[in-house]
Protein backbone atom coordinates (compact mmCIF):
# COMPACT_ATOMS: atom_id res chain seq x y z
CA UNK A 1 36.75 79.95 -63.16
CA UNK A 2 35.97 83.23 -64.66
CA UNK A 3 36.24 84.59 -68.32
CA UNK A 4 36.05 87.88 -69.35
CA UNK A 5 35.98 89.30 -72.92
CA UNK A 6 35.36 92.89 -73.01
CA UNK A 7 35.27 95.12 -76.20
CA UNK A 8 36.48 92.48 -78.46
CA UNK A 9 33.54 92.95 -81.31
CA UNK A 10 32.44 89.56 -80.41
CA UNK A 11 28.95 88.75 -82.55
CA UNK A 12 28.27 85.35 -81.16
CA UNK A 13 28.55 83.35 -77.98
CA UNK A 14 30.83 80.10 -79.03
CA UNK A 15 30.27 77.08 -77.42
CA UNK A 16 32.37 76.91 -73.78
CA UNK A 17 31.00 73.52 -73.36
CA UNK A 18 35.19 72.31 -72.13
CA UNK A 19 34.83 75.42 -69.43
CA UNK A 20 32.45 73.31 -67.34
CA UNK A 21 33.54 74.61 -63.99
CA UNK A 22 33.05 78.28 -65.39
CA UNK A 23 31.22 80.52 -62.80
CA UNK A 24 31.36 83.89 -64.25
CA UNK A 25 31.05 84.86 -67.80
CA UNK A 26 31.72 88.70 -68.71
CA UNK A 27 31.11 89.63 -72.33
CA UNK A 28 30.56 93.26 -72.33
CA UNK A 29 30.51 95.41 -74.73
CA UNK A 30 30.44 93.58 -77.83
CA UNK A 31 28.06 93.31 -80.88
CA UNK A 32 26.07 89.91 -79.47
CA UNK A 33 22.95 89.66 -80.96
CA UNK A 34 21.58 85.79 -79.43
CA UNK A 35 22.12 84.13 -76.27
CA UNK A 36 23.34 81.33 -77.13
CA UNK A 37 25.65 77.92 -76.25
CA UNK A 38 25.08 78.20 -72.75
CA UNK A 39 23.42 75.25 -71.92
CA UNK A 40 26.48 73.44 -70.98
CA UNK A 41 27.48 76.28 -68.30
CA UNK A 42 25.30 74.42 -65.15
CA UNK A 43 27.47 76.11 -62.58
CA UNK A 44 27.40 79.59 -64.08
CA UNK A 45 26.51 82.63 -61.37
CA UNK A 46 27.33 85.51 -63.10
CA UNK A 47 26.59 86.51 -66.74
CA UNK A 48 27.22 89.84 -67.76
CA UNK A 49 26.20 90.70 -71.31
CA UNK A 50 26.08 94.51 -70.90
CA UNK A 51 25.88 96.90 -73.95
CA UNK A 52 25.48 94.17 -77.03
CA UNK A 53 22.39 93.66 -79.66
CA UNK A 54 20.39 91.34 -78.22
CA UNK A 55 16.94 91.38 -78.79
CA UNK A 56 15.32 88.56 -77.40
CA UNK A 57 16.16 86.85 -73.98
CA UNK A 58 16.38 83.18 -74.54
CA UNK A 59 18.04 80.27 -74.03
CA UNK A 60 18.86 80.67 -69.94
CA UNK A 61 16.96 77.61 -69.18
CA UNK A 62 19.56 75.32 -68.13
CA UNK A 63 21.46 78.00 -66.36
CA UNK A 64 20.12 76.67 -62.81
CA UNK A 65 22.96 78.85 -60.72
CA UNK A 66 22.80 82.06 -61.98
CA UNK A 67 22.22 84.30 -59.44
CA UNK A 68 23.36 87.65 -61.40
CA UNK A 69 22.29 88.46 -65.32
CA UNK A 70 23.33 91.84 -66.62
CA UNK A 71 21.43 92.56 -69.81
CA UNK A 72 21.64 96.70 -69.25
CA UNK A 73 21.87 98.74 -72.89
CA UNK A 74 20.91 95.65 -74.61
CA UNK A 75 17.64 95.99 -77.75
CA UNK A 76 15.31 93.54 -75.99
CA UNK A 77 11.96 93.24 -77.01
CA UNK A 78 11.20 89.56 -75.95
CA UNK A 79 11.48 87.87 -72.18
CA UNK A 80 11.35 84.28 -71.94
CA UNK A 81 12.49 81.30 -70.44
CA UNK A 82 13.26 82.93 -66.96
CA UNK A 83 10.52 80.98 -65.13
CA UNK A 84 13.20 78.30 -64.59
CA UNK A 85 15.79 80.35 -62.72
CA UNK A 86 15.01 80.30 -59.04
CA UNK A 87 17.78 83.12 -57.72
C-alpha cells in the first residue's frame, strides 16, 4: 500500500496506525513540523517528507524497513534515533 499527500498544507502526521500494511508514505510539500505517529508503520520502506518544517529528526525508531527517508528542504537542526535503522 502506498499513500501520497502532496501540497495539502498538512501540519501534522495523524496516526495511520489502521494502514498497517502501508509501505510507502509520501507527504511532500506540506507545513510538517514533527515526525510523528509512525511507530505503528513496521513495514514502511519509503518515507518521503520533502520540503516541510521539521526541525528535529525523531521518532524513526520503530521504522525497522525503511530503506529510503527523504528529508531534503526540511529546517533540521537535530539527528537522532537513526542508530536503529539498519538499511
Amino acid at each position: 500500500e502506498s499513500l501520497g499527500l502532496i501540497r495539502h498544507r498538512i501540519t501534522k502526521i495523524k496516526n495511520y496506525a489502521r494502514m498497517k500494511n502501508l509501505r510507502s508514505l509520501c507527504l511532500r510539500w506540506n507545513l510538517i513540523t514533527k515526525i510523528e505517529n509512525l511507530s505503528s508503520l513496521q513495514h514502511l520502506t519509503l518515507l518521503n517528507l520533502y520540503d516541510n518544517q521539521i526541525t528535529e529528526i525523531a521518532g524513526l525508531e520503530n521504522l525497522t524497513n525503511l530503506e529510503t527517508l527523504d528529508l531534503s528542504f526540511n529546517r533540521i537542526e537535530k539527528i537522532g534515533g537513526l542508530d536503529t535503522l539498519r538499511n
